[in-house]
PDB file of N, CA and C in Angstrom:
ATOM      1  N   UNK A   1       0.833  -1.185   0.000  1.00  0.00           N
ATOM      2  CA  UNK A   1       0.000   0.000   0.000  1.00  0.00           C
ATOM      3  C   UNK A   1       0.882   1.255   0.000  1.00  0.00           C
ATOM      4  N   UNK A   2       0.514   2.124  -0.453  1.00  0.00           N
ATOM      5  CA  UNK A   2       1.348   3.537  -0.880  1.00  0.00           C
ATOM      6  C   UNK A   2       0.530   4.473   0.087  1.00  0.00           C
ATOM      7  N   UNK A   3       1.662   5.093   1.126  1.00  0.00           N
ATOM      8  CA  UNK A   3       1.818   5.926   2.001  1.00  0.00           C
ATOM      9  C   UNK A   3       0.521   7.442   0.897  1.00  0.00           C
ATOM     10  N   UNK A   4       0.172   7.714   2.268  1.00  0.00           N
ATOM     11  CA  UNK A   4      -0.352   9.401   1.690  1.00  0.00           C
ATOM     12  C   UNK A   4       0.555  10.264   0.657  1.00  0.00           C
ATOM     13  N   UNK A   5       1.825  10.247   1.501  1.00  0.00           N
ATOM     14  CA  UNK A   5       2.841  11.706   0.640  1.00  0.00           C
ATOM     15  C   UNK A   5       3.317  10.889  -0.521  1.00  0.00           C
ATOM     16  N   UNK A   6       3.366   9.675  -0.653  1.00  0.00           N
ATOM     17  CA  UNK A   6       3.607   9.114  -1.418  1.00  0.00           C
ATOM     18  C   UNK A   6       2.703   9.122  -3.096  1.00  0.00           C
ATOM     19  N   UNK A   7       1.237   8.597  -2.258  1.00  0.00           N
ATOM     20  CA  UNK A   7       0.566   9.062  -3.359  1.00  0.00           C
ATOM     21  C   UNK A   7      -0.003  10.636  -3.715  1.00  0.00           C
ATOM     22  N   UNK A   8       0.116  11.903  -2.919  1.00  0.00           N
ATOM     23  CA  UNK A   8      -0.017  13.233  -3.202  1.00  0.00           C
ATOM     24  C   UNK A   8       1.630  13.116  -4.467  1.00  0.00           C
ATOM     25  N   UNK A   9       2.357  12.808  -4.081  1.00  0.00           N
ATOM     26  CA  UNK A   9       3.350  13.324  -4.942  1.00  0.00           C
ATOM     27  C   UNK A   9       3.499  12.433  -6.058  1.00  0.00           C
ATOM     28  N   UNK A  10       2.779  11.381  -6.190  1.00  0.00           N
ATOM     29  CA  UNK A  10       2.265  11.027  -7.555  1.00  0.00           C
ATOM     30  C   UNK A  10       1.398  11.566  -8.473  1.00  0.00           C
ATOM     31  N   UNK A  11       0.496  11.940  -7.514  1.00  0.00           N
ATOM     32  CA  UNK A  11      -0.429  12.561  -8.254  1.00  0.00           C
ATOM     33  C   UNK A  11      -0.180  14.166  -8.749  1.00  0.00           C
ATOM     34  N   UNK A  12       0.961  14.719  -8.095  1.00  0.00           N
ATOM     35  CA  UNK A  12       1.438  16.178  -8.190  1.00  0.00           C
ATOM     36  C   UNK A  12       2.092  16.270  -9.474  1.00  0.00           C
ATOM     37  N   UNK A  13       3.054  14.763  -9.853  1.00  0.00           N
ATOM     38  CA  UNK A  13       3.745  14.705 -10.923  1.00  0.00           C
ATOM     39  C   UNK A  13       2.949  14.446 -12.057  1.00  0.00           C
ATOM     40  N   UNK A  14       1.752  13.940 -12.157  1.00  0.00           N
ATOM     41  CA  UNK A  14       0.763  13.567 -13.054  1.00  0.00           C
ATOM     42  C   UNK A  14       0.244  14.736 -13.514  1.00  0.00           C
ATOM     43  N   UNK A  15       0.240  15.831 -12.592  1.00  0.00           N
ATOM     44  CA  UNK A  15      -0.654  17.483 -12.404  1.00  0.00           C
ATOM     45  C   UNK A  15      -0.253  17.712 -13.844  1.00  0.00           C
ATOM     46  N   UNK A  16       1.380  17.704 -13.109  1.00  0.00           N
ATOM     47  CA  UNK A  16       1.961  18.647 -13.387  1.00  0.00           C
ATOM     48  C   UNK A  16       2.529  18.712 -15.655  1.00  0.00           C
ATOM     49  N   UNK A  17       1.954  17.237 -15.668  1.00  0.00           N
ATOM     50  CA  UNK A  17       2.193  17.044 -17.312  1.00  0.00           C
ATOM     51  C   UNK A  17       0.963  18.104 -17.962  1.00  0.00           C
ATOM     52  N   UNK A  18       0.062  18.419 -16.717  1.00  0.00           N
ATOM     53  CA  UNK A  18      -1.125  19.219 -18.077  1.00  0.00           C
ATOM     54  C   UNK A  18      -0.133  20.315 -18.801  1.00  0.00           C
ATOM     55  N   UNK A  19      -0.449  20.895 -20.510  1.00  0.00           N
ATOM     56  CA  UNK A  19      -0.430  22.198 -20.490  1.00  0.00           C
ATOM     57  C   UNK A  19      -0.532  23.413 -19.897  1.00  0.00           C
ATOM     58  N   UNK A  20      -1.603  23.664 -19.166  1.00  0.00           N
ATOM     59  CA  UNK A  20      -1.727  24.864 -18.538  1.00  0.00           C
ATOM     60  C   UNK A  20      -1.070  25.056 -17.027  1.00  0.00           C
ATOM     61  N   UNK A  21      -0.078  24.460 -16.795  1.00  0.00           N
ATOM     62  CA  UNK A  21       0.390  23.967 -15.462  1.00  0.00           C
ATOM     63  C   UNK A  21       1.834  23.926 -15.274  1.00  0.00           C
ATOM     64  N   UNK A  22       2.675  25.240 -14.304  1.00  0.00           N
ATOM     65  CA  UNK A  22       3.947  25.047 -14.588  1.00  0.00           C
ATOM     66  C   UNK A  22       4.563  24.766 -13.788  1.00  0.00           C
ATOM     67  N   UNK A  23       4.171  23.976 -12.437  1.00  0.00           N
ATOM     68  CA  UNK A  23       4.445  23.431 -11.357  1.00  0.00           C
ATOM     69  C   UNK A  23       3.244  22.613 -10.967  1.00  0.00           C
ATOM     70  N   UNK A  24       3.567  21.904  -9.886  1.00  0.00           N
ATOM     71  CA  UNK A  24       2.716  21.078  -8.711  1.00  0.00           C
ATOM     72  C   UNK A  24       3.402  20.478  -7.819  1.00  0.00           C
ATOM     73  N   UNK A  25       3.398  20.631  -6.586  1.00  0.00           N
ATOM     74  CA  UNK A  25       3.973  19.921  -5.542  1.00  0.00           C
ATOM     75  C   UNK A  25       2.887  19.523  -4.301  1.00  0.00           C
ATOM     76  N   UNK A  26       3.560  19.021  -3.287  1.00  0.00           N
ATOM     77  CA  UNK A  26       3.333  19.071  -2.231  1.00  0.00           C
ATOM     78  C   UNK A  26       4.164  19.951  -1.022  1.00  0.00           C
ATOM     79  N   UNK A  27       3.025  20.579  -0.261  1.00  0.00           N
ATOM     80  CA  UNK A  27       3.946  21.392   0.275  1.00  0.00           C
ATOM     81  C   UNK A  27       3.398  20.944   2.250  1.00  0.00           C
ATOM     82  N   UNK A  28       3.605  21.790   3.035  1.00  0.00           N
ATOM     83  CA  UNK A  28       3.118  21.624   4.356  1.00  0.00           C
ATOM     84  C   UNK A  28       2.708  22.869   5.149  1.00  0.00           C
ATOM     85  N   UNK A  29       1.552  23.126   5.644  1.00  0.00           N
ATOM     86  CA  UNK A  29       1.586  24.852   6.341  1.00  0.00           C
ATOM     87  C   UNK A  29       0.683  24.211   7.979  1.00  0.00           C
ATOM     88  N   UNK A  30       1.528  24.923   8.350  1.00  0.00           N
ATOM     89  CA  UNK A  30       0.929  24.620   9.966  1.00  0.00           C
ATOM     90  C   UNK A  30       0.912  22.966  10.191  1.00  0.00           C
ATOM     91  N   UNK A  31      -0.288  22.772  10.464  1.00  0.00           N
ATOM     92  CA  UNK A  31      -0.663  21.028  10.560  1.00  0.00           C
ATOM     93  C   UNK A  31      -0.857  20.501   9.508  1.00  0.00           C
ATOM     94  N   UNK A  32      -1.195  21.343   8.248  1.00  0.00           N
ATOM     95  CA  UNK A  32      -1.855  20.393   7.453  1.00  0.00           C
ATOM     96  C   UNK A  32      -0.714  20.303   5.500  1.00  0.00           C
ATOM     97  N   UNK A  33      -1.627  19.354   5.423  1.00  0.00           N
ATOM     98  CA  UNK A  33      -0.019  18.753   4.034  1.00  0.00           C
ATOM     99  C   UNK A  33      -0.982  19.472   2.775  1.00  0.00           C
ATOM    100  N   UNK A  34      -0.334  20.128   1.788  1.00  0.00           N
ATOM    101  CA  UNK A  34      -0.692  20.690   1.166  1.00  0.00           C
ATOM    102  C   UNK A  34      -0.555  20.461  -0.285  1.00  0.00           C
ATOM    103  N   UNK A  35      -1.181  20.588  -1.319  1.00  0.00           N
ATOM    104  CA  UNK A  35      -0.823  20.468  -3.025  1.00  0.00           C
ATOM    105  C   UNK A  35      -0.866  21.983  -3.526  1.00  0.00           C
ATOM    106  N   UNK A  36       0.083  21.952  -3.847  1.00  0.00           N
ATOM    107  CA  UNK A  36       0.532  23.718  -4.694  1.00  0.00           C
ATOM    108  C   UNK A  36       0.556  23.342  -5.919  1.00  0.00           C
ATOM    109  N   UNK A  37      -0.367  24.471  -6.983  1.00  0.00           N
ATOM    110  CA  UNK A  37      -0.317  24.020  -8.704  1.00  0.00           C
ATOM    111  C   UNK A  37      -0.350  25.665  -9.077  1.00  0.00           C
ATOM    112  N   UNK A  38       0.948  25.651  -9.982  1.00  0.00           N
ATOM    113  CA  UNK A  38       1.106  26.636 -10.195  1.00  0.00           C
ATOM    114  C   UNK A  38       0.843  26.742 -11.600  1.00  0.00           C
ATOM    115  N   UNK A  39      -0.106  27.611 -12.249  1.00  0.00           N
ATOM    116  CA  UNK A  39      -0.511  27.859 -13.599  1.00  0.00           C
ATOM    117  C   UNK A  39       0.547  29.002 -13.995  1.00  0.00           C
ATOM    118  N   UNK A  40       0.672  28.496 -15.794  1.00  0.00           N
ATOM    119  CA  UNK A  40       1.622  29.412 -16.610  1.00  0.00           C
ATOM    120  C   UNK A  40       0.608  30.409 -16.658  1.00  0.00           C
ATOM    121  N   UNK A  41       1.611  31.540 -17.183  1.00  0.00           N
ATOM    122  CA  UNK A  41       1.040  32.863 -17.495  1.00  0.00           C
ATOM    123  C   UNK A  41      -0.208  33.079 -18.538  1.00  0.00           C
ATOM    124  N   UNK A  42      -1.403  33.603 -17.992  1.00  0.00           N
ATOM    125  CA  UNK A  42      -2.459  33.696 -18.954  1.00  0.00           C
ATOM    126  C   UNK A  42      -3.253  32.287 -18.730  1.00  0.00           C
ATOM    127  N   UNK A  43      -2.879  31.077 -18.183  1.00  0.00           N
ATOM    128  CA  UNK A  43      -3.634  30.230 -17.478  1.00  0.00           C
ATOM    129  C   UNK A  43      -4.791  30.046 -16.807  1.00  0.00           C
ATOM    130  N   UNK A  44      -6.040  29.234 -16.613  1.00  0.00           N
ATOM    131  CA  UNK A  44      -6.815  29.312 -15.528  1.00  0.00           C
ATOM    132  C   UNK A  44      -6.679  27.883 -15.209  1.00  0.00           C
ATOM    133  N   UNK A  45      -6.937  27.433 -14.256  1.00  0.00           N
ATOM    134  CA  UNK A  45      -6.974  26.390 -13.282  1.00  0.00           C
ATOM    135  C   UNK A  45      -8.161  25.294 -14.373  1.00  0.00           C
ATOM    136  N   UNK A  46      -7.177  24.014 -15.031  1.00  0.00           N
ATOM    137  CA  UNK A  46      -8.035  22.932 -15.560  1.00  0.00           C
ATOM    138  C   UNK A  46      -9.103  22.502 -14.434  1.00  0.00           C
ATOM    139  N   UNK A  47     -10.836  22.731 -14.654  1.00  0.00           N
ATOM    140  CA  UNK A  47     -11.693  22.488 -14.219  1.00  0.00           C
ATOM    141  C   UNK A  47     -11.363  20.508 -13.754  1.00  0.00           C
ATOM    142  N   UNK A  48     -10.926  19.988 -14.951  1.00  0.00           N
ATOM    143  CA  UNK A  48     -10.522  18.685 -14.548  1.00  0.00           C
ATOM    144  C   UNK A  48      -9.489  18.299 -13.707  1.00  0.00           C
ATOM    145  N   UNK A  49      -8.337  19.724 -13.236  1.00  0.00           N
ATOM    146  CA  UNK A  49      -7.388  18.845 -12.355  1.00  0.00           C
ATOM    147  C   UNK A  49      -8.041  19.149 -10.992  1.00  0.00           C
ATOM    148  N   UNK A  50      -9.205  20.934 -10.486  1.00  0.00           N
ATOM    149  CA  UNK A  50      -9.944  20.910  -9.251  1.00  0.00           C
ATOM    150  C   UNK A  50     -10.830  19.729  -9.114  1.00  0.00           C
ATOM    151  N   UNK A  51     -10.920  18.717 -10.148  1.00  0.00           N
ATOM    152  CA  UNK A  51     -11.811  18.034  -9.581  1.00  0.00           C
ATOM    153  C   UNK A  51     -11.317  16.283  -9.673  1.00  0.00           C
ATOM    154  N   UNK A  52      -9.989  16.174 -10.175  1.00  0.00           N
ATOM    155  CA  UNK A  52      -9.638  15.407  -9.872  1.00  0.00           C
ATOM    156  C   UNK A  52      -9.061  15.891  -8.418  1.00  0.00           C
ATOM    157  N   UNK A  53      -8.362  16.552  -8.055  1.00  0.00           N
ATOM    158  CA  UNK A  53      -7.644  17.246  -6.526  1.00  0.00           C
ATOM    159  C   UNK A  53      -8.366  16.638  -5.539  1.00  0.00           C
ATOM    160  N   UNK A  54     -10.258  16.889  -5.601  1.00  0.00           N
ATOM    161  CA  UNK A  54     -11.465  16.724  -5.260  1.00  0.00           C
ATOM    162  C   UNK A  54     -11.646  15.425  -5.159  1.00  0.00           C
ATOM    163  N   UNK A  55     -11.154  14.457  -5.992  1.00  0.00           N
ATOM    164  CA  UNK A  55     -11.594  13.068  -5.320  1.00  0.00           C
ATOM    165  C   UNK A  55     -10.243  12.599  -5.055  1.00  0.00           C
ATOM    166  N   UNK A  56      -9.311  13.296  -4.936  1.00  0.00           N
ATOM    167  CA  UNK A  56      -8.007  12.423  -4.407  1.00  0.00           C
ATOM    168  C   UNK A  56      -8.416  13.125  -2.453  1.00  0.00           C
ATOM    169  N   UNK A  57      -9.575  13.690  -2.356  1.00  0.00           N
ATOM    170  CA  UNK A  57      -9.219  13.983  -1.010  1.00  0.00           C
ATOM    171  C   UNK A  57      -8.792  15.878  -0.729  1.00  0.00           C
ATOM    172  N   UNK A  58      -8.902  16.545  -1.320  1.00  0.00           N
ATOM    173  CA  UNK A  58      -8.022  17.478  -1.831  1.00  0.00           C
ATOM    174  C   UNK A  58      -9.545  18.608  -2.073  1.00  0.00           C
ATOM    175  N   UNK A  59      -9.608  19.197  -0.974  1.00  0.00           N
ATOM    176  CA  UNK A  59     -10.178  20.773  -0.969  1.00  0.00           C
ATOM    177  C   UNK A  59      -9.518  21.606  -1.281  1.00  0.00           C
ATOM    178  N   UNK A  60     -10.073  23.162  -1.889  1.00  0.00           N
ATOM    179  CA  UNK A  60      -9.315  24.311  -2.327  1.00  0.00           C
ATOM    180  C   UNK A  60      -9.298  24.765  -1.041  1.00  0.00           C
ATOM    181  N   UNK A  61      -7.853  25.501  -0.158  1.00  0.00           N
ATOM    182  CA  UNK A  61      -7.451  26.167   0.725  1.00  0.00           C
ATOM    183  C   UNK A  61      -8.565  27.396   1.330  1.00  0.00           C
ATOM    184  N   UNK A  62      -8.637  27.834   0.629  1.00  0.00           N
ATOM    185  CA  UNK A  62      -9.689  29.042   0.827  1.00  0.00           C
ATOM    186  C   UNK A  62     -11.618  28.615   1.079  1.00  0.00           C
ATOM    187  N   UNK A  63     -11.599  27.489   0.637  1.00  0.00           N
ATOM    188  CA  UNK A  63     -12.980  26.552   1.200  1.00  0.00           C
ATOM    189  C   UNK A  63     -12.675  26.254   2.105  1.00  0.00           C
ATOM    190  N   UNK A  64     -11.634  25.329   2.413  1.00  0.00           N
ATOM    191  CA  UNK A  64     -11.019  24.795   4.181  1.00  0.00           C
ATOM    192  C   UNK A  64     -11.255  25.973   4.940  1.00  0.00           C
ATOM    193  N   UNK A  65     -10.329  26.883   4.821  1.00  0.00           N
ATOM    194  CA  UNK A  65     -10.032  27.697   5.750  1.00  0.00           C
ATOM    195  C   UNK A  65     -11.134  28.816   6.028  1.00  0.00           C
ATOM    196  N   UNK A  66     -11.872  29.066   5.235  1.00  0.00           N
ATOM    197  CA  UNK A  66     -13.152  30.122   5.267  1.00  0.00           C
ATOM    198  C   UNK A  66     -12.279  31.088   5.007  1.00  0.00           C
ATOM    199  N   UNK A  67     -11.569  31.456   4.112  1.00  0.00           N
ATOM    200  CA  UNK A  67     -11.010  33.349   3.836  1.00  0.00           C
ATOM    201  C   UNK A  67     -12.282  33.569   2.634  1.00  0.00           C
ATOM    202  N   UNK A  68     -11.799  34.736   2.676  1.00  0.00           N
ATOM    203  CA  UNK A  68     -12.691  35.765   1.651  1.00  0.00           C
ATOM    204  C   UNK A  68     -11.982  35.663   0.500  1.00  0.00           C
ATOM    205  N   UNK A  69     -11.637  34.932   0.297  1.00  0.00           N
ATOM    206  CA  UNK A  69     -10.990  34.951  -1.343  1.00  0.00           C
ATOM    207  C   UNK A  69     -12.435  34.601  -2.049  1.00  0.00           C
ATOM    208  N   UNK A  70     -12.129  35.243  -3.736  1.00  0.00           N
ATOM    209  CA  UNK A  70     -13.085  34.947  -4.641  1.00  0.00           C
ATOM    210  C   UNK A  70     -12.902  33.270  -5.227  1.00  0.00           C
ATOM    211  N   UNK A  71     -12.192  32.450  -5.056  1.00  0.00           N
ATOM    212  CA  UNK A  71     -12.087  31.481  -5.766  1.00  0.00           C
ATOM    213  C   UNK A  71     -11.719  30.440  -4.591  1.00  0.00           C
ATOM    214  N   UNK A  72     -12.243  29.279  -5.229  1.00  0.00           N
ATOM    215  CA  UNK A  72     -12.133  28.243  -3.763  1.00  0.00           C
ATOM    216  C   UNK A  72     -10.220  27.802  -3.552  1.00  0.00           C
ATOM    217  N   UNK A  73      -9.702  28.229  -4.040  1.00  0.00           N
ATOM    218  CA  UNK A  73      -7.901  27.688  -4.042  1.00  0.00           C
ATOM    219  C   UNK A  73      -7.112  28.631  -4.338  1.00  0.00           C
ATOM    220  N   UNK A  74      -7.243  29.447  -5.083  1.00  0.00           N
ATOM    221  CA  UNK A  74      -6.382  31.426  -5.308  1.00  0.00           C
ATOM    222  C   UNK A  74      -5.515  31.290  -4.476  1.00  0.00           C
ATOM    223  N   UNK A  75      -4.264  31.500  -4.592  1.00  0.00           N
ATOM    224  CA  UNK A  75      -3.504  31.466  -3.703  1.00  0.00           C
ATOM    225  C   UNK A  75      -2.867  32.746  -3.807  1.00  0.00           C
ATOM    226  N   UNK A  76      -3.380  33.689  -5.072  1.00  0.00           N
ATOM    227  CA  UNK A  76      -2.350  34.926  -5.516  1.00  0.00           C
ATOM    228  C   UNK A  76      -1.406  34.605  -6.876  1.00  0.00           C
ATOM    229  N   UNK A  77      -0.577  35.288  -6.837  1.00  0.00           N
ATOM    230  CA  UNK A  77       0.319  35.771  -8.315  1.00  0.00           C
ATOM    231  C   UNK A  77       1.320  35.028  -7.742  1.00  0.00           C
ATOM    232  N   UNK A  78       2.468  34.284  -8.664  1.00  0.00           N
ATOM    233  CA  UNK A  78       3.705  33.789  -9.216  1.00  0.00           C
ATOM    234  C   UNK A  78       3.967  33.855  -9.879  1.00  0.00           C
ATOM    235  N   UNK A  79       5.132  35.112  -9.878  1.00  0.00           N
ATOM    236  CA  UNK A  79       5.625  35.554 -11.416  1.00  0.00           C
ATOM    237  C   UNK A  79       4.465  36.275 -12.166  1.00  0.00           C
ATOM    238  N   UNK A  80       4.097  35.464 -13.240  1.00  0.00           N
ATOM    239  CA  UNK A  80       2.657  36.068 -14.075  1.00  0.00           C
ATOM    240  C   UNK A  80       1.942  35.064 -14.368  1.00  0.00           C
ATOM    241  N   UNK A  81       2.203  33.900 -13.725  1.00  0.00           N
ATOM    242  CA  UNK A  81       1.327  33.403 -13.567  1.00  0.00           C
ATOM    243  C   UNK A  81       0.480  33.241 -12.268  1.00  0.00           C
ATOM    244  N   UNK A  82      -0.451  32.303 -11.456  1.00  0.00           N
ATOM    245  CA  UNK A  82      -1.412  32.145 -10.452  1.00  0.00           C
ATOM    246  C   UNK A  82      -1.172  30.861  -9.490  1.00  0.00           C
ATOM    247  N   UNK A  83      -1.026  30.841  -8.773  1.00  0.00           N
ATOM    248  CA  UNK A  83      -0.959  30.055  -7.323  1.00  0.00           C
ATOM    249  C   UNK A  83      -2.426  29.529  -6.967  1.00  0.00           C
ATOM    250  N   UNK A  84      -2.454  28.396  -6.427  1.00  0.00           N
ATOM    251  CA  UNK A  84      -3.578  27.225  -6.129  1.00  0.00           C
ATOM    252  C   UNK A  84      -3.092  26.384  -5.476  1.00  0.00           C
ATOM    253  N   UNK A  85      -3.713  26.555  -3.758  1.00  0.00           N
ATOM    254  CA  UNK A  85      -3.478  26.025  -3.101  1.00  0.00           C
ATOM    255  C   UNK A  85      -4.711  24.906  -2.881  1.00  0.00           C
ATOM    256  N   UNK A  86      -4.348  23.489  -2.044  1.00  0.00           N
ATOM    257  CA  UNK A  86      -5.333  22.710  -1.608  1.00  0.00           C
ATOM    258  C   UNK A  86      -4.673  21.802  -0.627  1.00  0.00           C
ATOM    259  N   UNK A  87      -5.987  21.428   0.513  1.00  0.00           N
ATOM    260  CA  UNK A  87      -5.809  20.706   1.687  1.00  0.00           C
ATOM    261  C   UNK A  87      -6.057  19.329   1.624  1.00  0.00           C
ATOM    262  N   UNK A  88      -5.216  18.502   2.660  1.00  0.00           N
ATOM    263  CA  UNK A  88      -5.364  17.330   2.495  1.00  0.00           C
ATOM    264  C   UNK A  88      -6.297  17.345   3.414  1.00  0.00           C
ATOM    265  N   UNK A  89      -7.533  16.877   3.121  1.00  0.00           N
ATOM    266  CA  UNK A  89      -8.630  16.550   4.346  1.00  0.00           C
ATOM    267  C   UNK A  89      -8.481  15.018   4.752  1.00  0.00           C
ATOM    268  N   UNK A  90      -8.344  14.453   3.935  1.00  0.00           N
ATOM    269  CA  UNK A  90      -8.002  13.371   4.807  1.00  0.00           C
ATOM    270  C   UNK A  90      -6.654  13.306   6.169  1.00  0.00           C
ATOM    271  N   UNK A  91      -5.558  14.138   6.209  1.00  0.00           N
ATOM    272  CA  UNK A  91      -4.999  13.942   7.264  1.00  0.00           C
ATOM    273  C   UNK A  91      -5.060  15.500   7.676  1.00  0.00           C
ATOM    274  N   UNK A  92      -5.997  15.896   7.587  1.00  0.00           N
ATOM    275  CA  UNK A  92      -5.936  17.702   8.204  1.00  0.00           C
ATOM    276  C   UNK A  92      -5.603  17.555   9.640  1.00  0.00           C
ATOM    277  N   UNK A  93      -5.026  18.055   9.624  1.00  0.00           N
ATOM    278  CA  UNK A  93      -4.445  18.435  11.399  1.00  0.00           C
ATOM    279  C   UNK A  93      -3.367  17.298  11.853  1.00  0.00           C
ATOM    280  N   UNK A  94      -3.014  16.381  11.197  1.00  0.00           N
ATOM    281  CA  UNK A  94      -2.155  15.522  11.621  1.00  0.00           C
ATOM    282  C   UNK A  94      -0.987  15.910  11.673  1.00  0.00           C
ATOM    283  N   UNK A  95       0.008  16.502  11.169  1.00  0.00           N
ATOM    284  CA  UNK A  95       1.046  17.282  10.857  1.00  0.00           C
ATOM    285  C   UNK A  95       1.198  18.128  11.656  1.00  0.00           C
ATOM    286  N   UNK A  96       2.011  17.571  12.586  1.00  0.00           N
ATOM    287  CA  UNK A  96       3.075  18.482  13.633  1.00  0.00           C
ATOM    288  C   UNK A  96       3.273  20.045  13.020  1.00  0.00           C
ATOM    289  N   UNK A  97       3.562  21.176  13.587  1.00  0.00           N
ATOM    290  CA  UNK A  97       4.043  22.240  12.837  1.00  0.00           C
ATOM    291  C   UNK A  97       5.386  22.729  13.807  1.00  0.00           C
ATOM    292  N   UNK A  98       6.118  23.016  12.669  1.00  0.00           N
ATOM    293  CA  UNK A  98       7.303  23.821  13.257  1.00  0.00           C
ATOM    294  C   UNK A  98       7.732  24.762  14.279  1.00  0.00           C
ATOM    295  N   UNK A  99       7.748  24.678  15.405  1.00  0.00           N
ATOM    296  CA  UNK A  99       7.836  25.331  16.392  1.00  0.00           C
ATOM    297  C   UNK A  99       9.462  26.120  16.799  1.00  0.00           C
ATOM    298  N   UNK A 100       9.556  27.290  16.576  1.00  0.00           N
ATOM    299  CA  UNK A 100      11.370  28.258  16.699  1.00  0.00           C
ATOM    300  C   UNK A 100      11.082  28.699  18.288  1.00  0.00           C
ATOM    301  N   UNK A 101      12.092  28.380  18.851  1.00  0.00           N
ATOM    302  CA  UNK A 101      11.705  28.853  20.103  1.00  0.00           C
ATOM    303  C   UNK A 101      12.710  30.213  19.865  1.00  0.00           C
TER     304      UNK A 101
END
């Protein structure tokens, strides 16, 4: 059986072959494990990868979290292109966070 980060970062590398897509990773913020997809310039977010994201487990950041953003994952500008963040709901809150004393 294939670990969680295991399969997020399969599926990040799979993202990341679309056209409109010039990154994807996994990332981590606070407790929770995260998928970052970064669209090329002039890009919008493939309706098919939010909803594949969506059955791998995978809410847009800004739905999780309740902000006022206009879009359920917006994460803001990179470069000239757009940032899209999403939560792992299946292990939300499991993830220790970094503590600097």
């Amino acid at each position: 059986m294939v670990d969680r980060a295991t399969e997020l970062r399969q599926l990040t590398d799979q993202i990341a072959d679309y056209d409109a897509i010039d990154d994807a990773f996994v990332a981590k913020s606070f407790t929770d494990q995260l998928v970052v997809v970064d669209c090329k310039a002039g890009e919008t977010l493939p309706a098919a990868i939010t909803e594949r994201l969506h059955d791998h487990g995978l809410d847009g950041a800004n739905d999780v979290y309740a902000t006022t953003e206009g879009d359920q994952s917006s994460a803001g500008a990179v470069g000239e292109g757009t940032r899209h963040q999403f939560v792992d709901t299946e292990t939300r809150g499991d993830h220790q966070s970094y503590v600097v004393d």
